[in-house]
PDB file of N, CA and C in Angstrom:
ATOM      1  N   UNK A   1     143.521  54.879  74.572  1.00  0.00           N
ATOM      2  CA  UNK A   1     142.743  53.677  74.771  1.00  0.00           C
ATOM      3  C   UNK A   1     141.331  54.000  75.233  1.00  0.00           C
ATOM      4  N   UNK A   2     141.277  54.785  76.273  1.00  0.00           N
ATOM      5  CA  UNK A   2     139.804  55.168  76.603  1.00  0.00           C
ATOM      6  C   UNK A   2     139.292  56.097  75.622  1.00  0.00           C
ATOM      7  N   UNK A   3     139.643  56.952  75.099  1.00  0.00           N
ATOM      8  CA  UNK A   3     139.040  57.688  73.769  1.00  0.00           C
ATOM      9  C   UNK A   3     138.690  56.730  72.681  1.00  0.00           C
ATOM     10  N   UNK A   4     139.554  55.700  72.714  1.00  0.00           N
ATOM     11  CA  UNK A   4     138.758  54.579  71.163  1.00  0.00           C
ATOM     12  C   UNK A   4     137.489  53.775  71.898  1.00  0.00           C
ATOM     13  N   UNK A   5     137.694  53.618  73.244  1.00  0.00           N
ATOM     14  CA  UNK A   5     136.045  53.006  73.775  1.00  0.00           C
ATOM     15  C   UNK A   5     134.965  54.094  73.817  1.00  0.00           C
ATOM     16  N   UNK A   6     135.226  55.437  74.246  1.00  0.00           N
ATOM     17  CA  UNK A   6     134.500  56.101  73.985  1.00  0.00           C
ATOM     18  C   UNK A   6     133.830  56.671  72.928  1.00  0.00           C
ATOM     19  N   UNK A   7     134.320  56.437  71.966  1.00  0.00           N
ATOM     20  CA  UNK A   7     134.346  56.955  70.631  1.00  0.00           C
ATOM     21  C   UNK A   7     132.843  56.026  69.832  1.00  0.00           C
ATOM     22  N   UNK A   8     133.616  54.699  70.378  1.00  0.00           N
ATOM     23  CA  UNK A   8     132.750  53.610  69.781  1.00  0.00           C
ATOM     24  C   UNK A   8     131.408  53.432  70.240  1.00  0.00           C
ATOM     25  N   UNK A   9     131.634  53.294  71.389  1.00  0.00           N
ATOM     26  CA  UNK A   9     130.202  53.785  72.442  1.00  0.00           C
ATOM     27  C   UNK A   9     129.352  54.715  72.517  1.00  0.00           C
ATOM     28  N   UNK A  10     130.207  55.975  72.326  1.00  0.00           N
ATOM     29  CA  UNK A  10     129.021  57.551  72.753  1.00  0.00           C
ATOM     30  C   UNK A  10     127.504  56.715  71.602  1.00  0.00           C
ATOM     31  N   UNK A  11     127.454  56.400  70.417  1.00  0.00           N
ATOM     32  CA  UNK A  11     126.562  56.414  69.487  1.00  0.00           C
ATOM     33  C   UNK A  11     125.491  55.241  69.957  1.00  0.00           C
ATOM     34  N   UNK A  12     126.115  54.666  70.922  1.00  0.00           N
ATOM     35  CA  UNK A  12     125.225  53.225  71.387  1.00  0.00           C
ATOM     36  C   UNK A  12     124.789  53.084  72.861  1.00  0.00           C
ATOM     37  N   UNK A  13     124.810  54.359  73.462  1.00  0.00           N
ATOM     38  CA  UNK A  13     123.994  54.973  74.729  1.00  0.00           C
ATOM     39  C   UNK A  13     122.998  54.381  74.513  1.00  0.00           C
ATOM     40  N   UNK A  14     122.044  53.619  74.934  1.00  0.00           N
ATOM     41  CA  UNK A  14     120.479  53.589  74.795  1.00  0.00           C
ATOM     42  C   UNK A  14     120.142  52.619  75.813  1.00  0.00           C
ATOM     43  N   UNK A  15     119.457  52.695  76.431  1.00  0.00           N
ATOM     44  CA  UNK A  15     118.642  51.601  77.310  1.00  0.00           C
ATOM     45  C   UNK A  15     117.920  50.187  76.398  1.00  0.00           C
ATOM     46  N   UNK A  16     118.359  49.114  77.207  1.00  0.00           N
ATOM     47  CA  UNK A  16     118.099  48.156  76.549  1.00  0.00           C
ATOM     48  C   UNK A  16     116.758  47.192  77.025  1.00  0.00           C
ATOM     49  N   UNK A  17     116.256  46.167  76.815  1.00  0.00           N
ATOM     50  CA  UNK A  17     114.850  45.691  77.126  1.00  0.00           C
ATOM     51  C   UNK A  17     114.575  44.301  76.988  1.00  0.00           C
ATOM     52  N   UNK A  18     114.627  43.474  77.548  1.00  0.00           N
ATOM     53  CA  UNK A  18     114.244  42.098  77.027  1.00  0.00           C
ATOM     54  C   UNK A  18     113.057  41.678  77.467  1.00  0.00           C
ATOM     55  N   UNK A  19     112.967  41.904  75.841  1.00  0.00           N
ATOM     56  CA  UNK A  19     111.682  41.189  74.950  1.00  0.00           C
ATOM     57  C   UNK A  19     111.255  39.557  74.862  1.00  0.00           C
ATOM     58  N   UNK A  20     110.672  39.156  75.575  1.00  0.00           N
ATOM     59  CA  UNK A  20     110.823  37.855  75.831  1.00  0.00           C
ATOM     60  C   UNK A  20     110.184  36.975  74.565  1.00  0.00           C
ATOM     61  N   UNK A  21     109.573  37.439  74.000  1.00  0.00           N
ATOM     62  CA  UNK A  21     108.702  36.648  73.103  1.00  0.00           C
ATOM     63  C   UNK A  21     109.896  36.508  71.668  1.00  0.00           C
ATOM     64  N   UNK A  22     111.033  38.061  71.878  1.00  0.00           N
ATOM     65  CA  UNK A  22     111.766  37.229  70.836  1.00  0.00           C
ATOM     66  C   UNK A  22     113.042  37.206  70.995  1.00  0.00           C
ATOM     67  N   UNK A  23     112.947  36.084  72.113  1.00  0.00           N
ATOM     68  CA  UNK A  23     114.776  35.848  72.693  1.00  0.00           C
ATOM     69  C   UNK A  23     114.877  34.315  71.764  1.00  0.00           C
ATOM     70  N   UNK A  24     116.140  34.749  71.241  1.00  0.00           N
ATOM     71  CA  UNK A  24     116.377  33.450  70.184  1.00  0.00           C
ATOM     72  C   UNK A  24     117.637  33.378  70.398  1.00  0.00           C
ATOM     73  N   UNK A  25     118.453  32.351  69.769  1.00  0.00           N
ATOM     74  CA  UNK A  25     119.815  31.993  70.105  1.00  0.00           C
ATOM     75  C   UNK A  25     120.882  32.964  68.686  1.00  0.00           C
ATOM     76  N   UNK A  26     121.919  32.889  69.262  1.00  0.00           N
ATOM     77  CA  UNK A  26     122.559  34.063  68.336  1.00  0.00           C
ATOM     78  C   UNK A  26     124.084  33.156  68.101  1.00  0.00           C
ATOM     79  N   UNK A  27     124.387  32.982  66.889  1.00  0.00           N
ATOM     80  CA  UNK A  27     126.048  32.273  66.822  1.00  0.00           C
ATOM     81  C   UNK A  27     127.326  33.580  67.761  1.00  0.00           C
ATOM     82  N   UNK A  28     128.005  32.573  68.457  1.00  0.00           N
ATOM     83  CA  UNK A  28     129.149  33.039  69.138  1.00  0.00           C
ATOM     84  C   UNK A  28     129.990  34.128  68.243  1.00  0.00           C
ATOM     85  N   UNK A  29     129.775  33.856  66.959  1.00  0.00           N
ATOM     86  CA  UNK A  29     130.409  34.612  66.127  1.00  0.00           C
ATOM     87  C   UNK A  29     130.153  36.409  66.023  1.00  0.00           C
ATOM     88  N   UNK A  30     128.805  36.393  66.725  1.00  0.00           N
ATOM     89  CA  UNK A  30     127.953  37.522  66.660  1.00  0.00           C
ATOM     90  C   UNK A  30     128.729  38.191  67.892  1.00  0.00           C
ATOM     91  N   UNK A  31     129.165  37.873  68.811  1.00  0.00           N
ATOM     92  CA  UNK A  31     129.184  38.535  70.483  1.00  0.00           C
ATOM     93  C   UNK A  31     130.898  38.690  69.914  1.00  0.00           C
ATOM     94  N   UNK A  32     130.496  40.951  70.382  1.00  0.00           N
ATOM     95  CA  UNK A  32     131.916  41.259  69.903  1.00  0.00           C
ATOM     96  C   UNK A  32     133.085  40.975  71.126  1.00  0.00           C
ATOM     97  N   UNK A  33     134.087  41.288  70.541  1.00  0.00           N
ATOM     98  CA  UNK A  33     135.555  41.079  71.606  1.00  0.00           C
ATOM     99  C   UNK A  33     135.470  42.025  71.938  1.00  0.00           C
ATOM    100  N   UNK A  34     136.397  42.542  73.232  1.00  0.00           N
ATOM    101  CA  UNK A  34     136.582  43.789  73.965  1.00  0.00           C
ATOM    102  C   UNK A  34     137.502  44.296  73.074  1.00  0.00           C
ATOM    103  N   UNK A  35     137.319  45.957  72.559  1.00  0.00           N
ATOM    104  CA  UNK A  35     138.399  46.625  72.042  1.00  0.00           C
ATOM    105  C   UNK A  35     139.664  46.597  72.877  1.00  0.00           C
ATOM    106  N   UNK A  36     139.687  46.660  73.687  1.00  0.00           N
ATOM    107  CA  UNK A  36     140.730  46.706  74.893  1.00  0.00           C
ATOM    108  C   UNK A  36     140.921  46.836  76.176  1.00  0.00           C
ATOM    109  N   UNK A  37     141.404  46.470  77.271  1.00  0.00           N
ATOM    110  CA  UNK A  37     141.345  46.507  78.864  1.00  0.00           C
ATOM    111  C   UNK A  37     140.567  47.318  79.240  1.00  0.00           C
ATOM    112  N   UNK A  38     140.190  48.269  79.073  1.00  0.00           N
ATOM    113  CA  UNK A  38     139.341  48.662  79.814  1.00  0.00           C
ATOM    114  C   UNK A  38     138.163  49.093  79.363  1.00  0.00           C
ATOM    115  N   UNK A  39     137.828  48.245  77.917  1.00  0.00           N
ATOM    116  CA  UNK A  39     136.348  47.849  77.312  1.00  0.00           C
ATOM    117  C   UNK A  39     135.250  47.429  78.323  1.00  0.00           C
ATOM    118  N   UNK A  40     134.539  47.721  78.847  1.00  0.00           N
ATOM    119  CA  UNK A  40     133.551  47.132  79.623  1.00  0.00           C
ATOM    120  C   UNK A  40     132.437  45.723  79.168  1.00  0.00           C
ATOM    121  N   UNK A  41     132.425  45.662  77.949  1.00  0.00           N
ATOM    122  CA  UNK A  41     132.035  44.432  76.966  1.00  0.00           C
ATOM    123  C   UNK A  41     132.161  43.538  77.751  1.00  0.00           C
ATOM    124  N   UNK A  42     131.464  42.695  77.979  1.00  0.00           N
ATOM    125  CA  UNK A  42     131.576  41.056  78.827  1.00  0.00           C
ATOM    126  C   UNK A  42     131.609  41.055  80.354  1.00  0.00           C
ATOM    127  N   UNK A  43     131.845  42.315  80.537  1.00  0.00           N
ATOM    128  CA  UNK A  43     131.696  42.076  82.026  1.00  0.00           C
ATOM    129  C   UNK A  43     130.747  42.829  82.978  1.00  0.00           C
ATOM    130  N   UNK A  44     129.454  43.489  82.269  1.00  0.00           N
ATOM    131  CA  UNK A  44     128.414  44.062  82.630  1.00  0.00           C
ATOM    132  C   UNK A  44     127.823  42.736  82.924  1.00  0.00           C
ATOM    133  N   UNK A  45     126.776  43.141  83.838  1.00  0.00           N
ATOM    134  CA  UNK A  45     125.912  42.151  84.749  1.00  0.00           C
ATOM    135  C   UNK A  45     124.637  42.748  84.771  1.00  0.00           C
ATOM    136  N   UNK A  46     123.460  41.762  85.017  1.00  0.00           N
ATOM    137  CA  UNK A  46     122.162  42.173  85.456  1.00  0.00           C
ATOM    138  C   UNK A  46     121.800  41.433  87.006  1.00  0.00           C
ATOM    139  N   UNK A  47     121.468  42.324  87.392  1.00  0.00           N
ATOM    140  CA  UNK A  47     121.195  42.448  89.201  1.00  0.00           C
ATOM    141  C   UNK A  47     120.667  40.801  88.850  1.00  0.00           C
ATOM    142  N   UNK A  48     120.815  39.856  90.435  1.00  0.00           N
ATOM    143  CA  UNK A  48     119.767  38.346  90.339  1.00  0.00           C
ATOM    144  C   UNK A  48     118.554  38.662  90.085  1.00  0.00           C
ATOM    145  N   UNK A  49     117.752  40.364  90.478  1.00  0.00           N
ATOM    146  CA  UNK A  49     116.350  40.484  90.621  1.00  0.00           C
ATOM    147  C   UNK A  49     115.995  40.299  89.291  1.00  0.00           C
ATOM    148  N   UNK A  50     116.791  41.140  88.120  1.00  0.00           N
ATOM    149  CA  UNK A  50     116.350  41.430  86.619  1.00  0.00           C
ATOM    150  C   UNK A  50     116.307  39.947  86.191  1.00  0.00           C
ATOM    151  N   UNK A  51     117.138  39.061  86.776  1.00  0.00           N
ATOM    152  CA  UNK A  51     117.373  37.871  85.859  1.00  0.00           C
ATOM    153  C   UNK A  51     116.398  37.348  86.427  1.00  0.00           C
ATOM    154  N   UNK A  52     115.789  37.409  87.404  1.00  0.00           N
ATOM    155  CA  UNK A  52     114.871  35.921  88.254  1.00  0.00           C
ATOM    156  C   UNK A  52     113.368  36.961  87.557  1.00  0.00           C
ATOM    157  N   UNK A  53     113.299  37.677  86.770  1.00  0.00           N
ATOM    158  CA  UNK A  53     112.395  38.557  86.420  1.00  0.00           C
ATOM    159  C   UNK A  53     112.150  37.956  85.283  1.00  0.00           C
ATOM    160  N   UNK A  54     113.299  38.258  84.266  1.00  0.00           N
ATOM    161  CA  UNK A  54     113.267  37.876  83.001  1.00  0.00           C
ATOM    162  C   UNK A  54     112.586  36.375  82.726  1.00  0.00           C
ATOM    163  N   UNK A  55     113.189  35.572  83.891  1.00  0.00           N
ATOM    164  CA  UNK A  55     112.983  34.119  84.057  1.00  0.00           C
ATOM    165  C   UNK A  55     111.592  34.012  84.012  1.00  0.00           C
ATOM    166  N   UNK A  56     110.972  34.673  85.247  1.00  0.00           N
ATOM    167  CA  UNK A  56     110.032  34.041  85.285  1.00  0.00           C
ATOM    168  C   UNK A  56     108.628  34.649  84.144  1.00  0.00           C
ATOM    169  N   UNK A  57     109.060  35.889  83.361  1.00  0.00           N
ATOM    170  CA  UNK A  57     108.680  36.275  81.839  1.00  0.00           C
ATOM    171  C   UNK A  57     108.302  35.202  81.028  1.00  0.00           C
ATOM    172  N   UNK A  58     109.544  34.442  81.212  1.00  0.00           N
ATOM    173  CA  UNK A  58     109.833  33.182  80.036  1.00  0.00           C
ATOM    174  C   UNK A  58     108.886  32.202  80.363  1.00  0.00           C
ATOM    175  N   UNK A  59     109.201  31.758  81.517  1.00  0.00           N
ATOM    176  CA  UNK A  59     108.311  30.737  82.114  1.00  0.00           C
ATOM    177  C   UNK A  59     106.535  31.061  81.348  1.00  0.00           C
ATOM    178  N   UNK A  60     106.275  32.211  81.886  1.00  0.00           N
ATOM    179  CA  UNK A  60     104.782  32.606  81.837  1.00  0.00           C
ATOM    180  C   UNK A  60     104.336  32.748  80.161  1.00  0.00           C
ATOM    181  N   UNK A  61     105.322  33.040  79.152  1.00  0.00           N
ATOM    182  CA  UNK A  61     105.548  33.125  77.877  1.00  0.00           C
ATOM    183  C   UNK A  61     104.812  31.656  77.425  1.00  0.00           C
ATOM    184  N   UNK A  62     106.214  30.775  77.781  1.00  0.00           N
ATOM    185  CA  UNK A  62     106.345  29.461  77.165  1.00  0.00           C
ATOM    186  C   UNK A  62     105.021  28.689  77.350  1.00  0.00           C
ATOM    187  N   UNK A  63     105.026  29.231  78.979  1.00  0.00           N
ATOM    188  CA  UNK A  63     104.144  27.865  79.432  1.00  0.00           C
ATOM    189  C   UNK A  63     102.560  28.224  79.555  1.00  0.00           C
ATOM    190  N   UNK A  64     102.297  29.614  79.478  1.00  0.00           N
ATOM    191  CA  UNK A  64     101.156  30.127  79.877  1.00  0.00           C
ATOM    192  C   UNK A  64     100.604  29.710  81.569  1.00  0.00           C
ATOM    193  N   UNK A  65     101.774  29.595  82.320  1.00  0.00           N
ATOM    194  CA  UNK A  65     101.538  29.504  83.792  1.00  0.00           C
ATOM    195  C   UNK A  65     101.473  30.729  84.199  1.00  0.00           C
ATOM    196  N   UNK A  66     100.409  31.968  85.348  1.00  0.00           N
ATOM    197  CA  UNK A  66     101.544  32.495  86.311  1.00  0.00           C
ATOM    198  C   UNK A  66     101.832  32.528  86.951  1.00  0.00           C
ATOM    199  N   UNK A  67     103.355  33.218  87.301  1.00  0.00           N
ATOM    200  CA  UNK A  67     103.899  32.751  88.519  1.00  0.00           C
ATOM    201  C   UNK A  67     103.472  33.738  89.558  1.00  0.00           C
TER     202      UNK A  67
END
């Protein structure tokens, strides 16, 4: 079980980035299922700081305010 998550994963190591200018909505159909129990898929988190970050990205994006 942990060798088929690993397997799937080793190739998708990479640091990720949100790009605010092109956050768009994505069908449910797109967001994969966990291969299995102890898939980590769905239950990774971003700290409140990254999110109240990202937020206020958006804000300054949309609205041309800054914060």
């Amino acid at each position: 079980m942990l060798q088929d998550i690993t397997d799937y994963y080793n190739g998708k190591n990479k640091d990720s980035f949100a790009k605010v200018l092109s956050i768009t909505t994505i069908s449910k159909h797109r967001i994969k299922k966990s291969i299995n129990v102890l898939d980590p898929i769905g239950k990774i988190q971003l700290s409140n700081e990254t999110m109240d970050r990202i937020d206020t990205e958006i804000v300054k994006a949309i609205t041309n305010i800054a914060l």
